[in-house]
PDB file of N, CA and C in Angstrom:
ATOM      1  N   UNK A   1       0.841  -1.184   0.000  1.00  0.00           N
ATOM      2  CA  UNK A   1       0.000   0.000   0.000  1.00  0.00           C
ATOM      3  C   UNK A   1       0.882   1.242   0.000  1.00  0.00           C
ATOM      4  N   UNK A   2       0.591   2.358  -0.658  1.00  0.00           N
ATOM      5  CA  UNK A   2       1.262   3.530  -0.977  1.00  0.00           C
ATOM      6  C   UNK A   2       0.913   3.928   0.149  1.00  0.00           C
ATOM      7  N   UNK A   3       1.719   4.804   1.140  1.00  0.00           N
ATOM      8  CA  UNK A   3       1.266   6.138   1.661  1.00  0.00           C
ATOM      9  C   UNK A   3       0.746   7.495   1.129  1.00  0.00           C
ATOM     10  N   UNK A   4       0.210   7.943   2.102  1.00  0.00           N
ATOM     11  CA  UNK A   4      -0.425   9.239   1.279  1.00  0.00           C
ATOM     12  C   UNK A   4       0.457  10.327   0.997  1.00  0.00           C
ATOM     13  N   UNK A   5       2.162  10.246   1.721  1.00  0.00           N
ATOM     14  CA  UNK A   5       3.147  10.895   0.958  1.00  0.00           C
ATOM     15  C   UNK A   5       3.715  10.101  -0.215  1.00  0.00           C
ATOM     16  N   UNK A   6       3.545   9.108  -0.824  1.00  0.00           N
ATOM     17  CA  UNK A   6       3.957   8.686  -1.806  1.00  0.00           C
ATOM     18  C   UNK A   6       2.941   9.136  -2.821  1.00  0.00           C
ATOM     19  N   UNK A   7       1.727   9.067  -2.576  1.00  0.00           N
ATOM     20  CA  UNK A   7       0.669   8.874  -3.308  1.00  0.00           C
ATOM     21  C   UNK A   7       0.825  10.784  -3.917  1.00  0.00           C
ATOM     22  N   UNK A   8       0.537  11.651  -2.760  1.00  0.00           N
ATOM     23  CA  UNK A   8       1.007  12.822  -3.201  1.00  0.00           C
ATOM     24  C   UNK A   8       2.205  13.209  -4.226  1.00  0.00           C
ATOM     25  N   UNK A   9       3.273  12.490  -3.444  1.00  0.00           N
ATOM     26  CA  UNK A   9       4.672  12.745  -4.610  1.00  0.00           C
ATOM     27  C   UNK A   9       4.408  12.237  -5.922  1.00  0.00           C
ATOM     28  N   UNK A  10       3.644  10.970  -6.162  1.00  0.00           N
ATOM     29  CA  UNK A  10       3.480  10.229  -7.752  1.00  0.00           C
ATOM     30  C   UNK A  10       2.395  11.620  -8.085  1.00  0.00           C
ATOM     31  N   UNK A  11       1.616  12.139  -7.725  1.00  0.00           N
ATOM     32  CA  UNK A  11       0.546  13.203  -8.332  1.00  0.00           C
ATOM     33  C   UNK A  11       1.413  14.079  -8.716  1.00  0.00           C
ATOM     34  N   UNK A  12       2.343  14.836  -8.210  1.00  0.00           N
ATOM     35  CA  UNK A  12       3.513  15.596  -8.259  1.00  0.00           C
ATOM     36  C   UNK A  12       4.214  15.646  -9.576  1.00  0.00           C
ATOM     37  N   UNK A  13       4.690  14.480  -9.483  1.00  0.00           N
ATOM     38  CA  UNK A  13       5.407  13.849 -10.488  1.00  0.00           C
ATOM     39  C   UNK A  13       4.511  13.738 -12.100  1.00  0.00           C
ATOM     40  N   UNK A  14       3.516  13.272 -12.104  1.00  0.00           N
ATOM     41  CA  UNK A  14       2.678  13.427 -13.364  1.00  0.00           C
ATOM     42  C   UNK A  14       1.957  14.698 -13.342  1.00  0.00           C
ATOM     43  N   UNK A  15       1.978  15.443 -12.830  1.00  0.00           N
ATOM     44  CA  UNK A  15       1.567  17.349 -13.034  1.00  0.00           C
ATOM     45  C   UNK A  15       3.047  17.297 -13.781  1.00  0.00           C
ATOM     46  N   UNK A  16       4.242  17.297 -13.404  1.00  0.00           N
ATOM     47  CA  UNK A  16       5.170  18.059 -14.009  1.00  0.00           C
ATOM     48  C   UNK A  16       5.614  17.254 -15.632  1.00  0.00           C
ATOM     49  N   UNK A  17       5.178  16.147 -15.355  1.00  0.00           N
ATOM     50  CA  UNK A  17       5.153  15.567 -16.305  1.00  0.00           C
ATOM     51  C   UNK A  17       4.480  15.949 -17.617  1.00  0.00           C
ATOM     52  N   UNK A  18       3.159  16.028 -17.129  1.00  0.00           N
ATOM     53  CA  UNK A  18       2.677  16.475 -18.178  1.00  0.00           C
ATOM     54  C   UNK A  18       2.785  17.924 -18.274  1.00  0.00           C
ATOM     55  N   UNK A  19       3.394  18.942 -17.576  1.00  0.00           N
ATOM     56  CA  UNK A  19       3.750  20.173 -18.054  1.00  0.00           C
ATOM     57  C   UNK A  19       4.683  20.083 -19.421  1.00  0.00           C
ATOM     58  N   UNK A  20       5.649  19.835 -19.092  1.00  0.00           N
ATOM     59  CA  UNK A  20       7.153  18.951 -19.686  1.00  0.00           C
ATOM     60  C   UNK A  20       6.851  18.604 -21.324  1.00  0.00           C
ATOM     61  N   UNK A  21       5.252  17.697 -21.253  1.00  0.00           N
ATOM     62  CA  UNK A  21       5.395  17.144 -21.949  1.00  0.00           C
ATOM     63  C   UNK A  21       4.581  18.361 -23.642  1.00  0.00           C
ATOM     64  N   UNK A  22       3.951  19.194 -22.759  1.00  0.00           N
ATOM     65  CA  UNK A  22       3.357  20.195 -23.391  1.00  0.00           C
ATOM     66  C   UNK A  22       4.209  21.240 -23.859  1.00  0.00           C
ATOM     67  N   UNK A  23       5.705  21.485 -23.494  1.00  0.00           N
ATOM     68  CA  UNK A  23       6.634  22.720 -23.714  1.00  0.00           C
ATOM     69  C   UNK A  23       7.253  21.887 -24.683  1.00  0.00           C
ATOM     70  N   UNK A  24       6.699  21.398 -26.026  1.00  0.00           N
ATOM     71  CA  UNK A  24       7.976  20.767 -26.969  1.00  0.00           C
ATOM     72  C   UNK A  24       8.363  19.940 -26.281  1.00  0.00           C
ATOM     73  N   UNK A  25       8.319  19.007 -25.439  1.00  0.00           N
ATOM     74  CA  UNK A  25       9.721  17.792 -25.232  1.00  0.00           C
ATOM     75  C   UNK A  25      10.133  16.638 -25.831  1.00  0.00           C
ATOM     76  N   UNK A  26      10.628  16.218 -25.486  1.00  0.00           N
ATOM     77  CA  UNK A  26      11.145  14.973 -26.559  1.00  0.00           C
ATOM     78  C   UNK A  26      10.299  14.241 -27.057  1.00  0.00           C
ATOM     79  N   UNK A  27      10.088  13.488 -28.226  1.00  0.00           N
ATOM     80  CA  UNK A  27       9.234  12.220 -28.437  1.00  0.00           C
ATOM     81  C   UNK A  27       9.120  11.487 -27.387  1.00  0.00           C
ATOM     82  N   UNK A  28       7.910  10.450 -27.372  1.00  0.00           N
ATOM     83  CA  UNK A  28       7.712   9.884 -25.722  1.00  0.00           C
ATOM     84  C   UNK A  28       8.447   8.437 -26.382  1.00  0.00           C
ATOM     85  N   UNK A  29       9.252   7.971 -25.850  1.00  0.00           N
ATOM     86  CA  UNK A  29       9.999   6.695 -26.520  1.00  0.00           C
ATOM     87  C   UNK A  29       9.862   5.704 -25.127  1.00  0.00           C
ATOM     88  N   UNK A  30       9.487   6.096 -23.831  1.00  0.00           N
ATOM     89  CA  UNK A  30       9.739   4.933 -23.077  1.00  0.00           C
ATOM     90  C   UNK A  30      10.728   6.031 -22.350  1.00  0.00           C
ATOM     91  N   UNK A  31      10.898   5.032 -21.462  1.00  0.00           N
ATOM     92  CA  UNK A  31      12.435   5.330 -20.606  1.00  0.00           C
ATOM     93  C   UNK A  31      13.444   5.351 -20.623  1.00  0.00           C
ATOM     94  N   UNK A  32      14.004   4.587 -22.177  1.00  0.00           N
ATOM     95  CA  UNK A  32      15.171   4.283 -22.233  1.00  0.00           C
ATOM     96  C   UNK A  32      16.167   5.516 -22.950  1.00  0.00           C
ATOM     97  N   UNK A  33      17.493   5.364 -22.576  1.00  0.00           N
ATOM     98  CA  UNK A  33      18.032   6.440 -23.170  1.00  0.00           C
ATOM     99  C   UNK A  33      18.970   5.906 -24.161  1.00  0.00           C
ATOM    100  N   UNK A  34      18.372   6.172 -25.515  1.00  0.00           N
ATOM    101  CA  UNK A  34      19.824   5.552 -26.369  1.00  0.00           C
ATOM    102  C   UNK A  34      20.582   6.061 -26.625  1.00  0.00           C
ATOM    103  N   UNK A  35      21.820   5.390 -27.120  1.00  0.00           N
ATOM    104  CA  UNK A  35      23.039   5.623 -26.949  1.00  0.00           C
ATOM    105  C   UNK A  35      23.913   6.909 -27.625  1.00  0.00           C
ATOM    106  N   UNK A  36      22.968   7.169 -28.378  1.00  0.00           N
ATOM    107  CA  UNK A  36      23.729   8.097 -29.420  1.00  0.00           C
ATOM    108  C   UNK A  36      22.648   9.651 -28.265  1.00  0.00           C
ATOM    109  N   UNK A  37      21.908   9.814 -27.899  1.00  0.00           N
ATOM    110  CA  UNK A  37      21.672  10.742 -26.941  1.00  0.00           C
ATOM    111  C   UNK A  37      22.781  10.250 -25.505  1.00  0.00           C
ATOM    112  N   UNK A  38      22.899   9.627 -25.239  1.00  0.00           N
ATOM    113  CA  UNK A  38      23.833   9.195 -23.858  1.00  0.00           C
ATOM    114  C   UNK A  38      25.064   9.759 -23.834  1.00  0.00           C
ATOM    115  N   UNK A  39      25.605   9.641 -25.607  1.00  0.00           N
ATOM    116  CA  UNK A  39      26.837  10.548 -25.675  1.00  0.00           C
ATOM    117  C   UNK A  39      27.173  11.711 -25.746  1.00  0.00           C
ATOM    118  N   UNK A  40      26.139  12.213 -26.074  1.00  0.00           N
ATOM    119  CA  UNK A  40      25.597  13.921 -25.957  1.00  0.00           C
ATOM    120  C   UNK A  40      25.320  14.484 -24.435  1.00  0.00           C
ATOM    121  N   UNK A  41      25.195  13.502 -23.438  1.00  0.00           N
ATOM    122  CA  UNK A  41      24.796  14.147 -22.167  1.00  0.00           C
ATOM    123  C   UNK A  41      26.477  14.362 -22.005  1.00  0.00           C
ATOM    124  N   UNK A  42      26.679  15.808 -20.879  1.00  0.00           N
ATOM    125  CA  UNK A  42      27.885  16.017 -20.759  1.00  0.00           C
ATOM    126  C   UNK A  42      27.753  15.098 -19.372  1.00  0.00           C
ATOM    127  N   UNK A  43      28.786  15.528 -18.638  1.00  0.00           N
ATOM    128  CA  UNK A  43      29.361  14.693 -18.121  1.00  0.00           C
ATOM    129  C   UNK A  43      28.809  15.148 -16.805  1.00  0.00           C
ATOM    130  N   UNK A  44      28.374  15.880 -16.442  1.00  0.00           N
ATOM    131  CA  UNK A  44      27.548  16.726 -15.062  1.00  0.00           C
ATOM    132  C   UNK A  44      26.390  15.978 -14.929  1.00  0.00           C
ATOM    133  N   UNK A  45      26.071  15.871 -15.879  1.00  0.00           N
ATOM    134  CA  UNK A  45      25.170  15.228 -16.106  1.00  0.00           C
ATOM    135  C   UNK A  45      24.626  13.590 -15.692  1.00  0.00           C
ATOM    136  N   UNK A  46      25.631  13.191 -14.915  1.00  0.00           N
ATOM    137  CA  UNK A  46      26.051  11.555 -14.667  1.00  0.00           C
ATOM    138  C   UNK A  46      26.082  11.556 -13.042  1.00  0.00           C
ATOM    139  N   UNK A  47      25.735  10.625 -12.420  1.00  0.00           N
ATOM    140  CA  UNK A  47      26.086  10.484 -10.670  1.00  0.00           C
ATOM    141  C   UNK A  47      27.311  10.368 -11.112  1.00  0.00           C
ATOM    142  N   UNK A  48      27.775   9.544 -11.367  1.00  0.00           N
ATOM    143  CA  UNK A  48      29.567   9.127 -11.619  1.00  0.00           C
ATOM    144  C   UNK A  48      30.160   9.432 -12.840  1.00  0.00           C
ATOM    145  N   UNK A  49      30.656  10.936 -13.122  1.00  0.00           N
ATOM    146  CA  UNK A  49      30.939  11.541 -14.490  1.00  0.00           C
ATOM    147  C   UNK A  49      32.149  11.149 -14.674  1.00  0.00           C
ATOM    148  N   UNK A  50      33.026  10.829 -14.129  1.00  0.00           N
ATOM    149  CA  UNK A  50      34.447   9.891 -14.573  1.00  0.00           C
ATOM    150  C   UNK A  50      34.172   8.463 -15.086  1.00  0.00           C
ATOM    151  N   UNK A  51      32.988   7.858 -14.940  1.00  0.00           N
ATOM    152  CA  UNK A  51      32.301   6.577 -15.368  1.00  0.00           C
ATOM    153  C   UNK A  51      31.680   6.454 -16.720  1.00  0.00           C
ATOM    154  N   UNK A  52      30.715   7.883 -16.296  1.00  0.00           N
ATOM    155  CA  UNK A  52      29.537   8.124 -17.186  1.00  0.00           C
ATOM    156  C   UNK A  52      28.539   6.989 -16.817  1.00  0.00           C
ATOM    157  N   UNK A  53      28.293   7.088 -15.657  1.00  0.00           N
ATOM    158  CA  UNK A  53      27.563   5.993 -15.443  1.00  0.00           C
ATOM    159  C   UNK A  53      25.988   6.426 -14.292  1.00  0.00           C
ATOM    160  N   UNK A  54      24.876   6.173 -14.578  1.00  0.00           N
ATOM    161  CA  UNK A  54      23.862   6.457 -13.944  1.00  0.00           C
ATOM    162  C   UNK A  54      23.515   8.152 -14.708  1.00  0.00           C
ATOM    163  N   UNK A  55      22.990   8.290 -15.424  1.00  0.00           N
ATOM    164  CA  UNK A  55      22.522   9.420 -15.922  1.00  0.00           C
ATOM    165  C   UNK A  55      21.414  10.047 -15.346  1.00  0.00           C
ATOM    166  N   UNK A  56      21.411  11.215 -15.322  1.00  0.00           N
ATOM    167  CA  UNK A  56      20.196  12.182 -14.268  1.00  0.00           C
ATOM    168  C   UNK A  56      19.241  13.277 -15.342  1.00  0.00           C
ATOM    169  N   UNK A  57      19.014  12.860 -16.221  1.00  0.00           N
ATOM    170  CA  UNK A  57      18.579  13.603 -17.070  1.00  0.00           C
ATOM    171  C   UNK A  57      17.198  13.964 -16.949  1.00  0.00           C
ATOM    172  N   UNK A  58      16.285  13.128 -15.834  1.00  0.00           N
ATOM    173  CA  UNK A  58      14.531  13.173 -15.855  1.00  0.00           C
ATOM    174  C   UNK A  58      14.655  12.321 -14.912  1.00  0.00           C
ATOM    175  N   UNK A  59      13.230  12.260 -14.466  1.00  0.00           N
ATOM    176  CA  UNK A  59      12.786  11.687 -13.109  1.00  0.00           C
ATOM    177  C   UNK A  59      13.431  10.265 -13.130  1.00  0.00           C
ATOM    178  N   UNK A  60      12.884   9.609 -14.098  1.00  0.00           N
ATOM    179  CA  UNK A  60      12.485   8.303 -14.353  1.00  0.00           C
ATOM    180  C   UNK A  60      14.494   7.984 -13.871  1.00  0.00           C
ATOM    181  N   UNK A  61      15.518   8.767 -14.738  1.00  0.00           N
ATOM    182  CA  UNK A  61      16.510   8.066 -14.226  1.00  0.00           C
ATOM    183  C   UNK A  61      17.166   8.671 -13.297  1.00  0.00           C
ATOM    184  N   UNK A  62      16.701   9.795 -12.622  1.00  0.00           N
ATOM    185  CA  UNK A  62      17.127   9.539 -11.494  1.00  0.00           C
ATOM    186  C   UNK A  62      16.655   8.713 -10.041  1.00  0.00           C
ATOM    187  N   UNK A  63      15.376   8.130 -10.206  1.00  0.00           N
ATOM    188  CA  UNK A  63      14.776   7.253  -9.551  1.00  0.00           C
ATOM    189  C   UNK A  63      15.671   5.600  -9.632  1.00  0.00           C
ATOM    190  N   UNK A  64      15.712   5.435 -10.594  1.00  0.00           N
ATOM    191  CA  UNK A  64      16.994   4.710 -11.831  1.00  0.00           C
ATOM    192  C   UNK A  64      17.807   4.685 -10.574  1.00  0.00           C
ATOM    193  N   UNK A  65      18.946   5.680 -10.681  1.00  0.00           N
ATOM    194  CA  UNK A  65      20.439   5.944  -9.944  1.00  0.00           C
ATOM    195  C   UNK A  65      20.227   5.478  -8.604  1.00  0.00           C
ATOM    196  N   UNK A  66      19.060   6.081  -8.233  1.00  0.00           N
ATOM    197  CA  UNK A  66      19.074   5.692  -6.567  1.00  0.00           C
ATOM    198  C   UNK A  66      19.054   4.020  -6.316  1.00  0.00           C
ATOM    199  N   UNK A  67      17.575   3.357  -7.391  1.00  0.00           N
ATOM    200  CA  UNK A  67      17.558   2.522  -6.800  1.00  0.00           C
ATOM    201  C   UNK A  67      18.846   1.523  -7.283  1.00  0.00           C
ATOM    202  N   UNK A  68      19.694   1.612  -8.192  1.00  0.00           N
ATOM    203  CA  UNK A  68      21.192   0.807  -8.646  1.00  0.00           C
ATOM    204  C   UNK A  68      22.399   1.522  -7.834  1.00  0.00           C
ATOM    205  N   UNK A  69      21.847   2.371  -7.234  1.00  0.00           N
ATOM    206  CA  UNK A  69      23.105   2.879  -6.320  1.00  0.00           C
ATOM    207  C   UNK A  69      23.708   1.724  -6.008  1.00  0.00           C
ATOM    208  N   UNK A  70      23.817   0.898  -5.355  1.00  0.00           N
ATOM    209  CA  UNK A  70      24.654  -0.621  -4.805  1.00  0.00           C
ATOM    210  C   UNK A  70      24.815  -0.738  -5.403  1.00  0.00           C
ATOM    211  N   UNK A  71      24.246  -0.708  -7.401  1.00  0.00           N
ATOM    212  CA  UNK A  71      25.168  -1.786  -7.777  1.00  0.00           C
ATOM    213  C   UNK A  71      26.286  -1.303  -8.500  1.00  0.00           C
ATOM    214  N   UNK A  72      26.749   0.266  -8.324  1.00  0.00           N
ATOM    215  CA  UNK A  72      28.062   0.444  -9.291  1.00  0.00           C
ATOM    216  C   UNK A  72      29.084   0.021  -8.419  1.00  0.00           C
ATOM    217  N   UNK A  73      30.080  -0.618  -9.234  1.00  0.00           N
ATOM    218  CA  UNK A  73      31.690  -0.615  -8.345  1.00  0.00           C
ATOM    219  C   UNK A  73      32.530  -0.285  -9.113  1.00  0.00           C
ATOM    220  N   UNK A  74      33.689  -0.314  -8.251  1.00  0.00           N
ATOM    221  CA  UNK A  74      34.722   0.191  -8.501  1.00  0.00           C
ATOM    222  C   UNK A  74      35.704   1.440  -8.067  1.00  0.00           C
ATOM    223  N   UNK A  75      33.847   2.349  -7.550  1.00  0.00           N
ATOM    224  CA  UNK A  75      34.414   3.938  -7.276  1.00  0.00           C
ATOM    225  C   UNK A  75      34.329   3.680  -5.491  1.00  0.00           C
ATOM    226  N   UNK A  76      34.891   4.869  -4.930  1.00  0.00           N
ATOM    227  CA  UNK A  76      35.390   5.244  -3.622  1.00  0.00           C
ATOM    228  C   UNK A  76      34.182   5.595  -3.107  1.00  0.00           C
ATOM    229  N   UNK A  77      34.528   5.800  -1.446  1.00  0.00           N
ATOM    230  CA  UNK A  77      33.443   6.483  -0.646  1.00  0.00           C
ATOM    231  C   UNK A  77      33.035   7.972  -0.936  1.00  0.00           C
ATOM    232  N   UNK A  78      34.198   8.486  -1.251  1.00  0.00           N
ATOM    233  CA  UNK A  78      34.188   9.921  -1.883  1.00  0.00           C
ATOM    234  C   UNK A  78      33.652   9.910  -2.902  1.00  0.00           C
ATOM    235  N   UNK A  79      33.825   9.476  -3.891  1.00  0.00           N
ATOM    236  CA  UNK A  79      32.885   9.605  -5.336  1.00  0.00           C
ATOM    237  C   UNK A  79      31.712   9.364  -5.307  1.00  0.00           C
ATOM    238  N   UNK A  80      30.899   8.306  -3.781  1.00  0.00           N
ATOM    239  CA  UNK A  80      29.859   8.425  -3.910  1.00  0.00           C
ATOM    240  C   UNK A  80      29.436   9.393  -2.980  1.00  0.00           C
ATOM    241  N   UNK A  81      30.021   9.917  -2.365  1.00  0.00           N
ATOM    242  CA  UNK A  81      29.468  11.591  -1.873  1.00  0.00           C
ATOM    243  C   UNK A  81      29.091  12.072  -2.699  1.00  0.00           C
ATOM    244  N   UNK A  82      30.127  12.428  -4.035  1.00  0.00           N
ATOM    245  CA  UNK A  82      29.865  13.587  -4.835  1.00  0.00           C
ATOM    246  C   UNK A  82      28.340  12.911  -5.378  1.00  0.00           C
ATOM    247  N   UNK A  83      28.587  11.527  -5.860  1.00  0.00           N
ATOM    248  CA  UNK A  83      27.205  11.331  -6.672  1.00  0.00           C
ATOM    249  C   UNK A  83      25.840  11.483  -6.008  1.00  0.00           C
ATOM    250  N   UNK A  84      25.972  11.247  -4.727  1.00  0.00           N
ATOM    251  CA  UNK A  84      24.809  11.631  -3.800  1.00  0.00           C
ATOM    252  C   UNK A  84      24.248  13.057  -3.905  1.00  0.00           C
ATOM    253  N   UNK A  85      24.992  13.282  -3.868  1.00  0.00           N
ATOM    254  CA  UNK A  85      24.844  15.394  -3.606  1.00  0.00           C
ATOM    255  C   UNK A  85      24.487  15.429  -5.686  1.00  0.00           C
ATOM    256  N   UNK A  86      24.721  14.860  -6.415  1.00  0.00           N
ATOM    257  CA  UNK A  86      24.355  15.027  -7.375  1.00  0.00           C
ATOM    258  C   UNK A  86      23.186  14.547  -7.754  1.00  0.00           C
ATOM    259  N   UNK A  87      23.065  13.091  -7.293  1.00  0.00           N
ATOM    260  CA  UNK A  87      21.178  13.017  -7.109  1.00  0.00           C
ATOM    261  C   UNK A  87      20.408  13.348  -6.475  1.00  0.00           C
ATOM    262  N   UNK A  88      21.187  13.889  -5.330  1.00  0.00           N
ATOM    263  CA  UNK A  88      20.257  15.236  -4.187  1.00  0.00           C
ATOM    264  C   UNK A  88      19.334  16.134  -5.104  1.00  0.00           C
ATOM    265  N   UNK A  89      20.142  16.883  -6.030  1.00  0.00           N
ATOM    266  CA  UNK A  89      20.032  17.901  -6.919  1.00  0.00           C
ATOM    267  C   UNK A  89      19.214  17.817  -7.759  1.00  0.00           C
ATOM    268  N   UNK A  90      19.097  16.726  -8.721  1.00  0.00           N
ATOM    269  CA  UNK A  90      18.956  16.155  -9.708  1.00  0.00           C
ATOM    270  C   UNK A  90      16.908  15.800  -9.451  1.00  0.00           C
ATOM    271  N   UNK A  91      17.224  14.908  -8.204  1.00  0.00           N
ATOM    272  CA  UNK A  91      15.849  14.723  -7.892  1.00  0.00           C
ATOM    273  C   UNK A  91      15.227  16.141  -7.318  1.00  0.00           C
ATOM    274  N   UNK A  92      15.786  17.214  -6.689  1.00  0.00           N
ATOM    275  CA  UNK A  92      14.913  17.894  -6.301  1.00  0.00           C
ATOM    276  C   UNK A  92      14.219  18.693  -7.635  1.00  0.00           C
ATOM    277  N   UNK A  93      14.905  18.802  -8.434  1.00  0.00           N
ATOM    278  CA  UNK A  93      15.419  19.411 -10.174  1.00  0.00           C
ATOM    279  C   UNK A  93      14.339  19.062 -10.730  1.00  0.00           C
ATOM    280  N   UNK A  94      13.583  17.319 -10.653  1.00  0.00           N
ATOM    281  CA  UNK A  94      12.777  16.683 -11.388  1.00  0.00           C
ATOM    282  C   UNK A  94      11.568  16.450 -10.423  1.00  0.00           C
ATOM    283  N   UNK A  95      11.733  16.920  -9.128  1.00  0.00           N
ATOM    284  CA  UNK A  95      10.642  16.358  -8.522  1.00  0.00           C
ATOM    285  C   UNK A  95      10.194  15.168  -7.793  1.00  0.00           C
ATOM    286  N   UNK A  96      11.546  14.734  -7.678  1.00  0.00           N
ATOM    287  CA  UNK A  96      11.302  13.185  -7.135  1.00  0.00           C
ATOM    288  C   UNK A  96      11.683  13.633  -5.753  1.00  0.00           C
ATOM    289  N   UNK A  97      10.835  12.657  -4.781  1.00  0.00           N
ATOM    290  CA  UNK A  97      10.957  12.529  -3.400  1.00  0.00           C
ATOM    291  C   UNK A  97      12.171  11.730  -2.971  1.00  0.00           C
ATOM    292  N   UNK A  98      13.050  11.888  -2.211  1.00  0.00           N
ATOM    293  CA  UNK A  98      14.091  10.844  -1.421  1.00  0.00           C
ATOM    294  C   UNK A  98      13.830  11.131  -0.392  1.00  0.00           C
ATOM    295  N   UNK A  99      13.268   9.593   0.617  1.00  0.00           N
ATOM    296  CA  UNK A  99      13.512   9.724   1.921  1.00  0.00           C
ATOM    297  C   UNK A  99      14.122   9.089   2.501  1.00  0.00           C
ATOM    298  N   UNK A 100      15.105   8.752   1.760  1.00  0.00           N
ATOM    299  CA  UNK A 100      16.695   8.174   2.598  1.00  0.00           C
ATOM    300  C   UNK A 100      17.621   9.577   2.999  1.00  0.00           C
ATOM    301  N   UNK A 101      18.563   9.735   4.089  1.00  0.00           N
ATOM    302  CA  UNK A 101      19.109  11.174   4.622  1.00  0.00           C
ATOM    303  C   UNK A 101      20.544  10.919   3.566  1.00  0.00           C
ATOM    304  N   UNK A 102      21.094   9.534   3.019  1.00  0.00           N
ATOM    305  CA  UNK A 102      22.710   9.593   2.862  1.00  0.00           C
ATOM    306  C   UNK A 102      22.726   8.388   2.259  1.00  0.00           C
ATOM    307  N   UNK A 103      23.580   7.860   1.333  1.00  0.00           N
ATOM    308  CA  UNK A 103      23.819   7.354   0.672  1.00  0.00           C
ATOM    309  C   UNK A 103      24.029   5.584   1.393  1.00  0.00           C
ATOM    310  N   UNK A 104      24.835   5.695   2.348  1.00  0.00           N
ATOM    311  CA  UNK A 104      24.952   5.015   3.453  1.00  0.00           C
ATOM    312  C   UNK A 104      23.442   4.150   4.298  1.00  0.00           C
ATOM    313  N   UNK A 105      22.889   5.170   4.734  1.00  0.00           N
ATOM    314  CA  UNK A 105      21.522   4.714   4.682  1.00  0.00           C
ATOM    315  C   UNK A 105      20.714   3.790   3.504  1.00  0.00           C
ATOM    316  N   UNK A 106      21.005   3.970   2.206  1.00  0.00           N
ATOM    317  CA  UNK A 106      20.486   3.271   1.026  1.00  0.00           C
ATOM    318  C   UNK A 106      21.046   1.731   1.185  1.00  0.00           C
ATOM    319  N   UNK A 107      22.453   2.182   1.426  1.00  0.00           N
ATOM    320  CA  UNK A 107      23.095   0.742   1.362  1.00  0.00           C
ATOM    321  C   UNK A 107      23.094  -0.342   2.825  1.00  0.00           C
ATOM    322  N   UNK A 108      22.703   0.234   3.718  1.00  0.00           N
ATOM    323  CA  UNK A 108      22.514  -0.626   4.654  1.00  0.00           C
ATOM    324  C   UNK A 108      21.774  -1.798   4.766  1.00  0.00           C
ATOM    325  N   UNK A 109      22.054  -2.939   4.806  1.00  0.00           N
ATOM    326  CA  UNK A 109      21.803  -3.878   4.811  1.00  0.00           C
ATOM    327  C   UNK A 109      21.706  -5.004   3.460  1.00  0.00           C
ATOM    328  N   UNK A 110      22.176  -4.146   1.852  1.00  0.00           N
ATOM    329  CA  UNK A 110      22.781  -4.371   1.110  1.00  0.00           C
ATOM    330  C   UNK A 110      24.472  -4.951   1.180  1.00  0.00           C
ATOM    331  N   UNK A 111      24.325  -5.350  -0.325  1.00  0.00           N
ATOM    332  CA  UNK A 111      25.750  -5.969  -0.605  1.00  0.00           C
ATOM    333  C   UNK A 111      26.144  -4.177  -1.512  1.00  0.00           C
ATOM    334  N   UNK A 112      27.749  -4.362  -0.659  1.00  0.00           N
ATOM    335  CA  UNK A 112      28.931  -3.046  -1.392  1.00  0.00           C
ATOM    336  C   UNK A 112      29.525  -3.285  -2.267  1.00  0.00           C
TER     337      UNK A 112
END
């Protein structure tokens, strides 16, 4: 069962949506981002821009980033600061709710 802060945030989320979708925006293709747009996102644009990995471009992937947060490796505790504070941003940017406080919190009780 949704809560009635979830339930609010998904209403949220399809108001801006369909604002978005009324100012010119992209063709509606789904969620996916192909590749030849992927290479065009700069690099700010990424939780992990030395990776290029987890893209923040719209709700859908930054909802994406959070919930695969566990599964990138390779990078440091520090790099996932920065990427945190970048999907901090990213979601407040698009409208998405996080009610995890830290990155740390996400991964608790996960595999690192």
């Amino acid at each position: 069962m949704a809560t009635e802060r979830q339930k609010q945030a998904a209403r949220t989320n399809i108001k801006s949506a369909q604002r978005a979708s009324h100012k010119g925006a992209a063709p509606k293709r789904g969620h996916e981002l192909r590749e030849r747009d992927r290479t065009k996102l700069s690099a700010d644009r990424f939780a992990f821009p030395a990776e290029r990995k987890e893209p923040l471009n719209d709700a859908s992937h930054v909802r994406n980033a959070i919930a695969r947060f566990d599964q990138v490796e390779g990078v440091s505790d520090a790099e996932r600061d920065r990427a945190w504070r970048r999907i901090r941003a990213a979601a407040r940017r698009h409208g998405v709710e996080v009610e995890v406080r830290g990155w740390r919190q996400l991964m608790a009780g996960r595999r690192s």
